[in-house]
Protein backbone atom coordinates (compact mmCIF):
# COMPACT_ATOMS: atom_id res chain seq x y z
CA UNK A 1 0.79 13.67 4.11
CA UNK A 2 -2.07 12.95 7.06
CA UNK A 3 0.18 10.63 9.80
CA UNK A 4 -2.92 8.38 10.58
CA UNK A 5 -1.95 6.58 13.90
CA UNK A 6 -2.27 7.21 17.33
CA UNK A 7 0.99 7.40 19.89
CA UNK A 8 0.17 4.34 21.24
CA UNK A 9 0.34 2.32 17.72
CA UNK A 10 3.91 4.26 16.86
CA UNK A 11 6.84 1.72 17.15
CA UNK A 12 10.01 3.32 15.61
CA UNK A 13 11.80 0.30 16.23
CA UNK A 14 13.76 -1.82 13.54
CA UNK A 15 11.31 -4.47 12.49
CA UNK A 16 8.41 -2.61 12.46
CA UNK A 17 5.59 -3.10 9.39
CA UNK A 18 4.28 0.61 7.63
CA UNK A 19 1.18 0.18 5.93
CA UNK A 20 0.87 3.54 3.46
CA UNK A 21 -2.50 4.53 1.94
CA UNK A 22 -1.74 5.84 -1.61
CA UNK A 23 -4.23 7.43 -3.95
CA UNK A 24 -6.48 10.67 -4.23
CA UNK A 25 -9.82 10.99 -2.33
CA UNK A 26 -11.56 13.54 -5.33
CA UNK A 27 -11.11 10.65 -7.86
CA UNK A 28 -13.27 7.83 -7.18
CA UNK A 29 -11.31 4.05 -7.20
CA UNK A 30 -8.28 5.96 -7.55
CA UNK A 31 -8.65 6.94 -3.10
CA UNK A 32 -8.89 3.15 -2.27
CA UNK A 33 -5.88 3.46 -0.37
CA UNK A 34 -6.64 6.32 1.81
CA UNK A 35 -10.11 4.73 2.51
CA UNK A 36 -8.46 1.42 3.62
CA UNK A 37 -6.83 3.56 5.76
CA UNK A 38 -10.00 4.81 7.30
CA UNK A 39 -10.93 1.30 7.83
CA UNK A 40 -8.39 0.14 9.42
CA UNK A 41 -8.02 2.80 11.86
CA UNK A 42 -11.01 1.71 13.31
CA UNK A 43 -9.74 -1.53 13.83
CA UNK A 44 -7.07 -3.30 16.68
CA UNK A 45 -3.75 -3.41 14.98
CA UNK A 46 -0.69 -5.12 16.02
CA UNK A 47 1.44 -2.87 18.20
CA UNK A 48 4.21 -3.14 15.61
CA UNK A 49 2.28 -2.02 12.35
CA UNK A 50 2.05 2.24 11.63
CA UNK A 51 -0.64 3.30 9.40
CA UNK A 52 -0.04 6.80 7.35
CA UNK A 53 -2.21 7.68 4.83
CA UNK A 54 0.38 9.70 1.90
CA UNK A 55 -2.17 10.42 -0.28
CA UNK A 56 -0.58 11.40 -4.05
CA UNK A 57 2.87 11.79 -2.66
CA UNK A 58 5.13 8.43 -1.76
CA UNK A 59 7.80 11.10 -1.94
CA UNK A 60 6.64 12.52 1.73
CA UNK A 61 7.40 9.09 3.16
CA UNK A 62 10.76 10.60 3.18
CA UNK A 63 9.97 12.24 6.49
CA UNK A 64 8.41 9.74 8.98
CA UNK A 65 10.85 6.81 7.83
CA UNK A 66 12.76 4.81 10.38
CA UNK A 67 14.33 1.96 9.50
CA UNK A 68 10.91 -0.02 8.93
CA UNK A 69 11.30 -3.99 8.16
CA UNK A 70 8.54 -3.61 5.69
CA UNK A 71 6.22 -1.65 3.88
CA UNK A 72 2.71 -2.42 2.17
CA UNK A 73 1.46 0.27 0.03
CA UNK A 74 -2.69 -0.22 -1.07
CA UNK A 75 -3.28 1.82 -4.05
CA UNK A 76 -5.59 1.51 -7.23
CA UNK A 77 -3.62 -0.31 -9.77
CA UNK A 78 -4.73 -0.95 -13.53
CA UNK A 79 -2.82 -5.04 -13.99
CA UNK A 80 -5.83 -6.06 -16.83
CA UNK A 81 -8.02 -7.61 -14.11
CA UNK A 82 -11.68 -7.16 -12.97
CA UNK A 83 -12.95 -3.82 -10.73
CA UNK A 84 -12.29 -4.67 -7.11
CA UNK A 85 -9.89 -8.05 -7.46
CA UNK A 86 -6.88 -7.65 -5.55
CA UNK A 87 -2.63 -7.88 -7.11
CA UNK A 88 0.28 -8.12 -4.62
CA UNK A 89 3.23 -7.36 -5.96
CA UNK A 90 6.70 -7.60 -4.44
CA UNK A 91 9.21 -4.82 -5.31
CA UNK A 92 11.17 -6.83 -7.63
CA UNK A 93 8.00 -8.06 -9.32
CA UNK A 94 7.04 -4.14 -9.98
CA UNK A 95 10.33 -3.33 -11.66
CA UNK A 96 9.43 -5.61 -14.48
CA UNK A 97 6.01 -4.52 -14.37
CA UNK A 98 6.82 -0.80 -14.96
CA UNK A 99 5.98 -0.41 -18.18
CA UNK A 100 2.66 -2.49 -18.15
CA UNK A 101 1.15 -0.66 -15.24
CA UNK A 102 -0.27 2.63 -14.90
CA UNK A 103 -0.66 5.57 -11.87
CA UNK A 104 -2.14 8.40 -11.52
CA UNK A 105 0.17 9.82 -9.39
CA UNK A 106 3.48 12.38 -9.99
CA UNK A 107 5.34 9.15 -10.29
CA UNK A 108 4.77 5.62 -10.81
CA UNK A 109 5.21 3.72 -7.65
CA UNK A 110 7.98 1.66 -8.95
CA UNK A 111 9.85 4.99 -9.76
CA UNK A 112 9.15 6.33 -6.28
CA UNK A 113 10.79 2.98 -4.30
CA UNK A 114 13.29 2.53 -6.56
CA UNK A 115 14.18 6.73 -5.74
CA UNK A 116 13.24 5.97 -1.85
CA UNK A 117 15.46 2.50 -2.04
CA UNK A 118 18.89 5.07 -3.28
CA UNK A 119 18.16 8.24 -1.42
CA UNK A 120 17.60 6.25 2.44
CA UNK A 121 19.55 4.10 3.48
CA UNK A 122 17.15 2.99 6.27
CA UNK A 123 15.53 1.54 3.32
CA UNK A 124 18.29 -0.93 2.42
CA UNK A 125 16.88 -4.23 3.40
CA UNK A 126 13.43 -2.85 3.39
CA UNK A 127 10.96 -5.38 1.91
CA UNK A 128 8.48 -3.50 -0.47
CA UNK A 129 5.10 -4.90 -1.35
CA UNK A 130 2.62 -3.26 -2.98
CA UNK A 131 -1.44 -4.66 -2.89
CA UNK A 132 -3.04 -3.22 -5.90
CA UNK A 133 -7.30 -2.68 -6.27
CA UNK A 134 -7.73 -3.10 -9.81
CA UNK A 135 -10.26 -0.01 -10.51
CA UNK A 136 -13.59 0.60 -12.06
CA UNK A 137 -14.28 3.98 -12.72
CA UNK A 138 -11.14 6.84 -12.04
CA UNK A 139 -13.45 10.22 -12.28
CA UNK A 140 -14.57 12.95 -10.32
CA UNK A 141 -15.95 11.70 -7.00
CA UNK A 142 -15.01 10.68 -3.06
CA UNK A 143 -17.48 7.71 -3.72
CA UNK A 144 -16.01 4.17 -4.73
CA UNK A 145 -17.35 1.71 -6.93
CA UNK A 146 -19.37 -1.21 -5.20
CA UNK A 147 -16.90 -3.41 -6.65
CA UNK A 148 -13.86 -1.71 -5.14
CA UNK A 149 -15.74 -1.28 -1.91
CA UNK A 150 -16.73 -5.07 -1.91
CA UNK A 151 -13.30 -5.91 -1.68
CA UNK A 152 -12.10 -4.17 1.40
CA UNK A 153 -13.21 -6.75 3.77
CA UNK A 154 -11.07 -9.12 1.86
CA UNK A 155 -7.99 -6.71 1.47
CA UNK A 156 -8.44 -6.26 5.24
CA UNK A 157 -7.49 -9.87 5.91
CA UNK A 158 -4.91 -9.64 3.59
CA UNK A 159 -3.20 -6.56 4.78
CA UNK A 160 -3.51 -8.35 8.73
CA UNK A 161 -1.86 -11.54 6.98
CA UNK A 162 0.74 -9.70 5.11
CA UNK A 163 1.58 -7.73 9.25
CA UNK A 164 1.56 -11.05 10.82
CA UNK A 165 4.03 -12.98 8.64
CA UNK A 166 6.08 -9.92 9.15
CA UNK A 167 6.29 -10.96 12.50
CA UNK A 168 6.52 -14.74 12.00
CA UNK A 169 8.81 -15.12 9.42
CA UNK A 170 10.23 -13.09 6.35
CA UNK A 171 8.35 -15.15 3.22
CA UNK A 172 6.08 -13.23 1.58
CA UNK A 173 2.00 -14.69 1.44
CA UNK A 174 0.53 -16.49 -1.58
CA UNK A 175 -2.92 -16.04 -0.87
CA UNK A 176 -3.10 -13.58 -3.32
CA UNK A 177 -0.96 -12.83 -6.46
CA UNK A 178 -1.93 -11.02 -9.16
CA UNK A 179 -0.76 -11.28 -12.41
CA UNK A 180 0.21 -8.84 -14.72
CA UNK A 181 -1.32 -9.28 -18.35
């Protein structure tokens, strides 16, 4: 797992938002959430959000965890929609979605929370979200498609929405909801 934050944006506090990067750099669409991680580095985050880029392994989380309010995975996610349009999905919403949706990962992502929710107890009254890049192409390459790419000014905003109702209130945003066919 690449830790992709500086000191000065590490709050261990209770309260405090983790956005995690999930997906493989090699496999095209697939390493959307590592390269929104990349992007948002080089932007001014709120001093309460961490950034960590976890590449294929949610499992790793296991070691930098402490006692987070919430956490916002970005990963490629096949839900039946266009390349590039954006799902959020709240962790109760992916437990009925298991079956429909699909990873390319050592576990499905519902599988890993649902095994990160039991194992930590920090975790507890963790609020899970997960914002999904519906794919184009999954194969062989660090490039991604110009639809996937398209979208990362618009899963920017919605990443800095999802941090700032954090610290506003504990609703989760509408904006965006994708829908699971």
């Amino acid at each position: 797992m690449r830790v992709a934050f500086s000191d000065e944006r590490v709050d261990k506090s209770p309260g405090q938002t983790l956005i995690v990067g999930v997906g493989n750099r090699l496999l095209g669409d697939e390493g959307i959430g590592p390269h929104i991680i990349d992007h948002l580095l080089k932007l001014p985050m709120p001093p309460d959000v961490s950034i960590v880029d976890c590449g294929c392994d949610l499992l790793n989380l296991v070691s930098y965890l402490d006692k987070p309010q919430k956490i916002i995975l970005v990963d490629a996610i096949r839900a039946g929609g266009k390349p590039g349009q954006i799902h959020r999905f709240d962790f109760n919403e992916l437990q009925g979605a298991q079956t429909k949706s699909h990873s390319a990962h050592q576990m499905k992502v519902v599988d890993v929370l649902r095994l990160l929710k039991q194992v930590c107890p920090c975790l507890a009254d963790c609020k899970f979200i997960l914002i999904g890049i519906e794919p184009k192409a999954i194969y062989l390459s660090t490039d991604l498609s110009k639809e996937v790419r398209d979208s990362i000014v618009d899963l920017t905003g919605l990443l800095l929405q999802e941090t700032s109702l954090s610290r506003e209130r504990e609703e989760p945003s509408t904006a965006i909801k994708g829908e699971l066919n």
